[in-house]
C-alpha atoms as a PDB file:
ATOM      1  CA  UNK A   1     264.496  15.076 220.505  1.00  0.00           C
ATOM      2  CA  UNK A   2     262.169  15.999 223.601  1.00  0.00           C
ATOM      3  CA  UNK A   3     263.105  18.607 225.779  1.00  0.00           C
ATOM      4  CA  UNK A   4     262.801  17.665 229.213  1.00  0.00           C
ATOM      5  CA  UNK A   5     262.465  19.828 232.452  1.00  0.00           C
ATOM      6  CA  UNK A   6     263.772  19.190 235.586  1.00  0.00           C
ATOM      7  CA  UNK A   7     262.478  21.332 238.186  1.00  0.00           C
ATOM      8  CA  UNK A   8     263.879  20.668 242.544  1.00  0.00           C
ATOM      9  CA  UNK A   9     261.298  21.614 245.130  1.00  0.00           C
ATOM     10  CA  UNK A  10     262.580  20.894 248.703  1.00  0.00           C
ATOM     11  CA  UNK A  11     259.189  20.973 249.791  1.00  0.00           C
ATOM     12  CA  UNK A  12     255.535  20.871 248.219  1.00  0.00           C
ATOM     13  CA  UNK A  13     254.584  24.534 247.148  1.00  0.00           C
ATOM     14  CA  UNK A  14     258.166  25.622 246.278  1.00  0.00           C
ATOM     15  CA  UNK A  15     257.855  24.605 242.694  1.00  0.00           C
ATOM     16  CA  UNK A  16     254.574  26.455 242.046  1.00  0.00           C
ATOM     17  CA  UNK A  17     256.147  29.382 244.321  1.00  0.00           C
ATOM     18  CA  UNK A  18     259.540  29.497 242.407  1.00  0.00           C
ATOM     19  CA  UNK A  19     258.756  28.662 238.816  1.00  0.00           C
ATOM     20  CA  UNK A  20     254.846  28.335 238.829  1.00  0.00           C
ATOM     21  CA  UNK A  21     254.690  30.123 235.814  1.00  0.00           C
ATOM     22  CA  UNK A  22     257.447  29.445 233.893  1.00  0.00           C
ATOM     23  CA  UNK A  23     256.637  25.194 234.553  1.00  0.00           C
ATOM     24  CA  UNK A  24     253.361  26.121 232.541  1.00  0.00           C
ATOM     25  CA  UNK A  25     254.584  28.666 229.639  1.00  0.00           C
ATOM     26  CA  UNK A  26     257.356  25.369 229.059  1.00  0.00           C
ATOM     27  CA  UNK A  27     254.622  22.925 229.224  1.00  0.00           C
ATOM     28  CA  UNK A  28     252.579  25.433 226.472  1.00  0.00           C
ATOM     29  CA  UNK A  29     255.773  25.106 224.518  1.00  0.00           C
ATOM     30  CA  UNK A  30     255.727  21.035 224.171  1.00  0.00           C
ATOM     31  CA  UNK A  31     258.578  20.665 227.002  1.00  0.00           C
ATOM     32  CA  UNK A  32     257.961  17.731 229.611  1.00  0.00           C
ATOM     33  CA  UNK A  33     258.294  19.363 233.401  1.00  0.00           C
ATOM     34  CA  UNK A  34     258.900  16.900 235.731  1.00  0.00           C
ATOM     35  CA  UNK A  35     259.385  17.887 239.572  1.00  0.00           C
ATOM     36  CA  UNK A  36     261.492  16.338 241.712  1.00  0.00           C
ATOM     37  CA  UNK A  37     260.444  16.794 245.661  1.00  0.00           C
ATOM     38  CA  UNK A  38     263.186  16.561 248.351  1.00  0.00           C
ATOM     39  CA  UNK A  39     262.095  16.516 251.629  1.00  0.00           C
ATOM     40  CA  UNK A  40     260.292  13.292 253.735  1.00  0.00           C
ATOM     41  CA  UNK A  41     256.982  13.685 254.346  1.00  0.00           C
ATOM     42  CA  UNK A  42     257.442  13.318 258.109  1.00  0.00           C
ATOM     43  CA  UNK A  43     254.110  14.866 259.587  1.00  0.00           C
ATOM     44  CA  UNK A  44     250.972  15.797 259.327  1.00  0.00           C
ATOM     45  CA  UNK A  45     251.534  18.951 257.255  1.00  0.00           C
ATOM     46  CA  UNK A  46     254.116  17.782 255.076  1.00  0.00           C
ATOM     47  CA  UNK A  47     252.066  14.411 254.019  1.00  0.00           C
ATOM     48  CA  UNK A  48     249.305  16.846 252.959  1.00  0.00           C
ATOM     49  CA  UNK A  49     251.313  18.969 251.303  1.00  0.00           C
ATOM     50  CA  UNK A  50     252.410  16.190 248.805  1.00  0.00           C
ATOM     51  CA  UNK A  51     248.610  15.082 248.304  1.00  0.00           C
ATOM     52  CA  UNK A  52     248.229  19.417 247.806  1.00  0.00           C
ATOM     53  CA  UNK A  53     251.220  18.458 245.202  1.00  0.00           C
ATOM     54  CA  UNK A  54     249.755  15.910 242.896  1.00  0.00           C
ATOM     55  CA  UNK A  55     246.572  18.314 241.936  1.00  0.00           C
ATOM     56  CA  UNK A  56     249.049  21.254 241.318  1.00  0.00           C
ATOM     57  CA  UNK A  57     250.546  19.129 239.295  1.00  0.00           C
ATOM     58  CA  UNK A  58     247.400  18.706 237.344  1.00  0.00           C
ATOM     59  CA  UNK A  59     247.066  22.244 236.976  1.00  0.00           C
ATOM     60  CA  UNK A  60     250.563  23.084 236.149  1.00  0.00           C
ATOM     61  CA  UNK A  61     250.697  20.093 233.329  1.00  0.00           C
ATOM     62  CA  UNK A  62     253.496  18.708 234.870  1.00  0.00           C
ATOM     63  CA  UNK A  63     254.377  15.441 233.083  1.00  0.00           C
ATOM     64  CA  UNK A  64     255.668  13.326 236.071  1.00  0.00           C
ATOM     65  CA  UNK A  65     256.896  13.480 239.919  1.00  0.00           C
ATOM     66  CA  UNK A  66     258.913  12.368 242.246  1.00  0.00           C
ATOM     67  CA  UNK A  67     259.326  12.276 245.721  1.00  0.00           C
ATOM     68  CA  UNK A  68     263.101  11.586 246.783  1.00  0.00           C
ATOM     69  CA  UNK A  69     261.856  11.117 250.509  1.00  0.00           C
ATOM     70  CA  UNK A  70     264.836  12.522 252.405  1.00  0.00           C
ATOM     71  CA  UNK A  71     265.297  13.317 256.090  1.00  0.00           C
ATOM     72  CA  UNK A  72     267.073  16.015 257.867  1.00  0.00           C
ATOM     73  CA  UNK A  73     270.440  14.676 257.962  1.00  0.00           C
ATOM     74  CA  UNK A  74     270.564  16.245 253.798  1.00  0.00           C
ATOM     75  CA  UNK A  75     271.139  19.441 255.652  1.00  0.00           C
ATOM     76  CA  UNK A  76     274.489  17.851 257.458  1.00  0.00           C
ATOM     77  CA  UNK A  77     275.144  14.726 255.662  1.00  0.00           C
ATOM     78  CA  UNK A  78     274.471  16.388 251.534  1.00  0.00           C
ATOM     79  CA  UNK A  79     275.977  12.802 249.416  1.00  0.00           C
ATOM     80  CA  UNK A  80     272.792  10.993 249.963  1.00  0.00           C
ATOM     81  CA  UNK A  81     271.064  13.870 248.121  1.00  0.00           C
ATOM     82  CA  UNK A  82     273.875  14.353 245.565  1.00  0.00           C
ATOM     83  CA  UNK A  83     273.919  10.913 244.206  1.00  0.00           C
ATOM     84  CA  UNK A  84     270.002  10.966 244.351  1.00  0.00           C
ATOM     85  CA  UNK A  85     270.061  13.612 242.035  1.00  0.00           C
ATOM     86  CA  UNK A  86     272.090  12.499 240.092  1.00  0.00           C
ATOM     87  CA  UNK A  87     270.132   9.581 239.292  1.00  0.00           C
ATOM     88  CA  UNK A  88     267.160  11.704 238.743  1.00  0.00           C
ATOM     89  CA  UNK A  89     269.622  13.618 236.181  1.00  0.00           C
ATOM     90  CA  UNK A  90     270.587  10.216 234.287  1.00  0.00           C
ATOM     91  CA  UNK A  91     267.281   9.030 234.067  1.00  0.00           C
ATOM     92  CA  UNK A  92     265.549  12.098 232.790  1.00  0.00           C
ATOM     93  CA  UNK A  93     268.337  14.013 230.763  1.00  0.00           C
ATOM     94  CA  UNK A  94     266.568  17.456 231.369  1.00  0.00           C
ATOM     95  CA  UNK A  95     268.457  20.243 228.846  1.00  0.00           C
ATOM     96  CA  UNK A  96     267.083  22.911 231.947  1.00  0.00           C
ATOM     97  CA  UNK A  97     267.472  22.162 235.596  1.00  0.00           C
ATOM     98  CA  UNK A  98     265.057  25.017 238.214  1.00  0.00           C
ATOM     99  CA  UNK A  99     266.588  24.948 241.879  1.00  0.00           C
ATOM    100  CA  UNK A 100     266.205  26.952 245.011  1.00  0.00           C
ATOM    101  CA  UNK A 101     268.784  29.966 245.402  1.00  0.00           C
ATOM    102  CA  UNK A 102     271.640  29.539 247.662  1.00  0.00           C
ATOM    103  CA  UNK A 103     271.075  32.751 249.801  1.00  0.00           C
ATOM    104  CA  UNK A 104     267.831  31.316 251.185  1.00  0.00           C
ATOM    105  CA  UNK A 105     266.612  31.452 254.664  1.00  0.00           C
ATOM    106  CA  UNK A 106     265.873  27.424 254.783  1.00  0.00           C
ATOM    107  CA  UNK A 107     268.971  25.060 255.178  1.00  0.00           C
ATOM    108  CA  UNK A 108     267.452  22.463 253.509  1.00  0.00           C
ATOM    109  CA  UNK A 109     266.932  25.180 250.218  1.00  0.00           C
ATOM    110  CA  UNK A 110     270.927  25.882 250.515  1.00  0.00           C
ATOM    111  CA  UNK A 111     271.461  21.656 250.999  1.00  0.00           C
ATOM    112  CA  UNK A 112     269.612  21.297 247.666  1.00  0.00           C
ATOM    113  CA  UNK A 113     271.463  24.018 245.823  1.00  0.00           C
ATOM    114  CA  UNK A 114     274.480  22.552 247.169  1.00  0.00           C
ATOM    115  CA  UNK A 115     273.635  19.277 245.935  1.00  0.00           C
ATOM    116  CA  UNK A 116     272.293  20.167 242.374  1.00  0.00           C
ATOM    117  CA  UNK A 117     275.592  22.073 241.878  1.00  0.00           C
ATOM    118  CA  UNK A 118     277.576  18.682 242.410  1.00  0.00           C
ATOM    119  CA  UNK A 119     275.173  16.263 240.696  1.00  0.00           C
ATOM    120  CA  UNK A 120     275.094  18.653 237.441  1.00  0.00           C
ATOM    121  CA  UNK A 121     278.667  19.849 236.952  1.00  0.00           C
ATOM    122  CA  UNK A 122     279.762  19.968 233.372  1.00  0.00           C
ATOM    123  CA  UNK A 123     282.044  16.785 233.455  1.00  0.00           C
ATOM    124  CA  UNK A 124     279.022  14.604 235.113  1.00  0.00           C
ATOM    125  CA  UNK A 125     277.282  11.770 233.135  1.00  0.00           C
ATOM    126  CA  UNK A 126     274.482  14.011 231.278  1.00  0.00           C
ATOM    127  CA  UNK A 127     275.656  17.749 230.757  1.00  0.00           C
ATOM    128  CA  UNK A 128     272.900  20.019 232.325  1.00  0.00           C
ATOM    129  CA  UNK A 129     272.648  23.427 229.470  1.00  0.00           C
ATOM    130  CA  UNK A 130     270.894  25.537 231.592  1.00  0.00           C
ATOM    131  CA  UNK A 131     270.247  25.855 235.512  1.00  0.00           C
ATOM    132  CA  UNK A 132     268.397  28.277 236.917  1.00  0.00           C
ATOM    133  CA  UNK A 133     268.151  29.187 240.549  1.00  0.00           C
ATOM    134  CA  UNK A 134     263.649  30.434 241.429  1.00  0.00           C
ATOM    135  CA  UNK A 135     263.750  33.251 244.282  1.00  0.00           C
ATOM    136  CA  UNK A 136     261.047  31.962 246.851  1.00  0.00           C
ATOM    137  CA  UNK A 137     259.150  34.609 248.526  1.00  0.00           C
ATOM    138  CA  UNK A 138     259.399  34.727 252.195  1.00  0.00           C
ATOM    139  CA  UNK A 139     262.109  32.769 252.374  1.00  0.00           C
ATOM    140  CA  UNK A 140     264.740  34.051 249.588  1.00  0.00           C
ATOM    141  CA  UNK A 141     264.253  37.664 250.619  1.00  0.00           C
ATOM    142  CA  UNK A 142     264.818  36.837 254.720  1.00  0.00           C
ATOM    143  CA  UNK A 143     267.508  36.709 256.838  1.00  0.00           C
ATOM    144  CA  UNK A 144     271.439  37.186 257.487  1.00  0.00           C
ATOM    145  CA  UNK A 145     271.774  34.891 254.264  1.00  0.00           C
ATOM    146  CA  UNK A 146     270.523  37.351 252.020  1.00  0.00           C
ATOM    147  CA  UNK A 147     272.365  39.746 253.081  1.00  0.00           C
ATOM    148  CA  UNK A 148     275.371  38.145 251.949  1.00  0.00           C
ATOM    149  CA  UNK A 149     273.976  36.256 248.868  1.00  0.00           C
ATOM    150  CA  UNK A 150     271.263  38.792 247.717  1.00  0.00           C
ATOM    151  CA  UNK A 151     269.173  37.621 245.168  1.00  0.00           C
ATOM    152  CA  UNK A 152     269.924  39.791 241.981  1.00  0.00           C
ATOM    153  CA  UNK A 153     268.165  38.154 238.634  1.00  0.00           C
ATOM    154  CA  UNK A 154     269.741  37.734 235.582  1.00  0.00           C
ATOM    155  CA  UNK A 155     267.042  35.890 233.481  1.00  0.00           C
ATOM    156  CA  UNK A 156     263.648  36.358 233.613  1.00  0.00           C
ATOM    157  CA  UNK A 157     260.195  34.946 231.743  1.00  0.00           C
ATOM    158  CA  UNK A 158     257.752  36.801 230.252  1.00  0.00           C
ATOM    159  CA  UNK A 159     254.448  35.806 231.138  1.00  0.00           C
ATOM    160  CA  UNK A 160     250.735  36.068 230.187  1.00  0.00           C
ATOM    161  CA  UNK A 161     247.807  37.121 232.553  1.00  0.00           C
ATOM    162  CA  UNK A 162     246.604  33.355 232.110  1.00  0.00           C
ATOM    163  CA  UNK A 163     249.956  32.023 233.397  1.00  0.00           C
ATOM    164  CA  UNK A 164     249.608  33.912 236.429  1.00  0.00           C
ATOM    165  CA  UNK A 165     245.759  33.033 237.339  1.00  0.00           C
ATOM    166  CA  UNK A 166     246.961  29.335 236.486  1.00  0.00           C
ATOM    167  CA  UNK A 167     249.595  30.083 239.028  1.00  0.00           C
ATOM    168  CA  UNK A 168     247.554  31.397 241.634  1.00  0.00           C
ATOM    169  CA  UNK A 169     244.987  28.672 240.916  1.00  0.00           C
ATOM    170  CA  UNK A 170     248.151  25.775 241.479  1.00  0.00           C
ATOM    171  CA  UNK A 171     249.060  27.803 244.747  1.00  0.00           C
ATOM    172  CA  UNK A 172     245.608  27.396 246.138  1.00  0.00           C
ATOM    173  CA  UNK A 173     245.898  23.746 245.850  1.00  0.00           C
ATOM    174  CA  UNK A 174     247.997  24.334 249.032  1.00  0.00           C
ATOM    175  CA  UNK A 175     245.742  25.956 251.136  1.00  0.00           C
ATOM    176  CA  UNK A 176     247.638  25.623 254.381  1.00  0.00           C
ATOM    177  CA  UNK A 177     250.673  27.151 252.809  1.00  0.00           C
ATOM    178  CA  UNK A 178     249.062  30.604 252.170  1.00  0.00           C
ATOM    179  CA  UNK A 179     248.768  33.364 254.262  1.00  0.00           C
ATOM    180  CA  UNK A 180     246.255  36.503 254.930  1.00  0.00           C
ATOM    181  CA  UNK A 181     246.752  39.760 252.451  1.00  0.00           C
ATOM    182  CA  UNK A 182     249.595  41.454 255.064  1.00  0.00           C
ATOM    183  CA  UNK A 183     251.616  38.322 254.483  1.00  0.00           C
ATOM    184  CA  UNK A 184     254.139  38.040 251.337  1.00  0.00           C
ATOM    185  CA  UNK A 185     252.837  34.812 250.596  1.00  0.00           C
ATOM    186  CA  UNK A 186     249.195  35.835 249.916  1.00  0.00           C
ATOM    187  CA  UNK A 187     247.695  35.451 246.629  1.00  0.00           C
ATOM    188  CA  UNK A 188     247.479  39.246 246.402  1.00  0.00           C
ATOM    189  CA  UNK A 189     250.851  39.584 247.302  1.00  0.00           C
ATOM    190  CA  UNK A 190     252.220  36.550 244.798  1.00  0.00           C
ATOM    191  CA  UNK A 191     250.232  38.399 241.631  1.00  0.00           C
ATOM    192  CA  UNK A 192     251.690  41.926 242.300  1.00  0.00           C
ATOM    193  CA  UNK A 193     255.385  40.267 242.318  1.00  0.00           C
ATOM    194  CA  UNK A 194     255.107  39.111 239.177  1.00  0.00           C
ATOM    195  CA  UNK A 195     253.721  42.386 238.047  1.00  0.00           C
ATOM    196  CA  UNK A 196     256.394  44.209 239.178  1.00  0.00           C
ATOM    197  CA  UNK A 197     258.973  42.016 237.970  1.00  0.00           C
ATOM    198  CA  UNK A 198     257.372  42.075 235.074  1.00  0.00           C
ATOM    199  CA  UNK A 199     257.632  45.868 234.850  1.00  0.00           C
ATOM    200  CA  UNK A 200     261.562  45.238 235.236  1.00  0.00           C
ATOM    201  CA  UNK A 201     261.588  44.291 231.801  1.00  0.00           C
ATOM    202  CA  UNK A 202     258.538  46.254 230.048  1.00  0.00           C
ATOM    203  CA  UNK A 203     256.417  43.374 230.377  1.00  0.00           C
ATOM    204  CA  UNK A 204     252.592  42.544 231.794  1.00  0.00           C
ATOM    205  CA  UNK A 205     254.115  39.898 234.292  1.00  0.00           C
ATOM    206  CA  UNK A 206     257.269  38.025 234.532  1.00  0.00           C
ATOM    207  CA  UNK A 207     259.316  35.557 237.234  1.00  0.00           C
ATOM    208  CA  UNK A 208     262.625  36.139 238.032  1.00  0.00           C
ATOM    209  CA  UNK A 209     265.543  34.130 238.130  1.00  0.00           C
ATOM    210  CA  UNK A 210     269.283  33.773 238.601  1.00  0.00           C
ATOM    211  CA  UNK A 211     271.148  32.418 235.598  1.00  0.00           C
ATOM    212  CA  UNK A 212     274.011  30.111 236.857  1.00  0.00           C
ATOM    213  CA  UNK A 213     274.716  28.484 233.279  1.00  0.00           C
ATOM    214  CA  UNK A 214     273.515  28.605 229.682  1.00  0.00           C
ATOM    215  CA  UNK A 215     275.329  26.659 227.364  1.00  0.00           C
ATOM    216  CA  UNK A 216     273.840  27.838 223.908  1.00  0.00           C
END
């Protein structure tokens, strides 16, 4: 039976930021990734971050994409997004579902964690094994929200040196999105997280990850 991946970006780059590595060590394995992007590509920087998206994709091996095309009112109004989802869900019948963590800094992160926990509880159509909730740097580790939901992994990924220059080579696809070396989201920056992480768990590199179920 194929194993297929389900992984929720709000936005272009959060996949790659999130899960970059993991989405190609899954892909090495024979798993189909597919990525499912939230938000509406409603300027200028967004619409290039979704043509940015399509050649990480290439990079990443990601089998298939979609773009839900969603507005701000997910952030107020979150059963457009729910039943969305849970189309996406029926269709695809991933065994793993990747989603932003709660305690983010971006409403629209929290809206889709909201949603995802509605459109994959156990009793829905297609039961969801495993979901895992990516830490996004810059935006996980900021704010009054992590200081009440802090980030605290449970799971984590081993990961080879080539997962992580495949990584960095995805993230370059969005250009715009990085940052200078004194930034957290700098390519320097983004390799020597998953070093340390990886050092959590005597390991060359690794990325993180919250465990909210694992049905084994």
């Amino acid at each position: 039976m194929t194993d297929n991946i389900l992984v929720l970006a709000p936005h272009g780059d959060d996949e790659v930021l999130g899960c970059g590595g993991t989405i190609l060590k899954d892909v090495e394995n024979n798993k189909n990734v597919y990525v499912v992007f939230v938000r509406k590509s409603y300027d200028e920087r967004s619409e290039y971050q979704m043509h940015c998206a399509q050649k990480a994709r290439a990079i990443l091996g990601v089998k298939d994409a979609y773009n839900l095309n969603l507005d701000d009112t997910i952030i107020f109004n979150k059963l457009a997004l729910v039943q969305e989802l849970e189309k996406v869900v029926n269709l695809l019948k991933p065994s793993t579902v990747y989603a932003p963590f709660y305690g983010d800094l971006h409403q629209d992160h929290r809206a889709v964690f909201e949603a995802v926990n509605v459109a994959t509880r156990i009793w829905a159509e297609h039961k969801v094994k495993k979901i895992l909730l990516y830490d996004t740097i810059s935006s996980t580790d900021q704010g009054l929200f992590n200081q009440i939901y802090p980030f605290i992994p449970n799971y984590f990924v081993a990961l080879s040196k080539e997962h992580i220059d495949s990584k960095l080579l995805a993230l370059k696809a969005y250009d715009k999105e990085l940052r200078g070396i004194d930034h957290p989201r700098s390519l320097e920056n983004i390799f020597d997280k998953a070093r340390i992480i990886g050092r959590q768990i005597n390991e060359q590199y690794a990325e993180a990850f919250m465990c909210l179920r694992n049905i084994v």
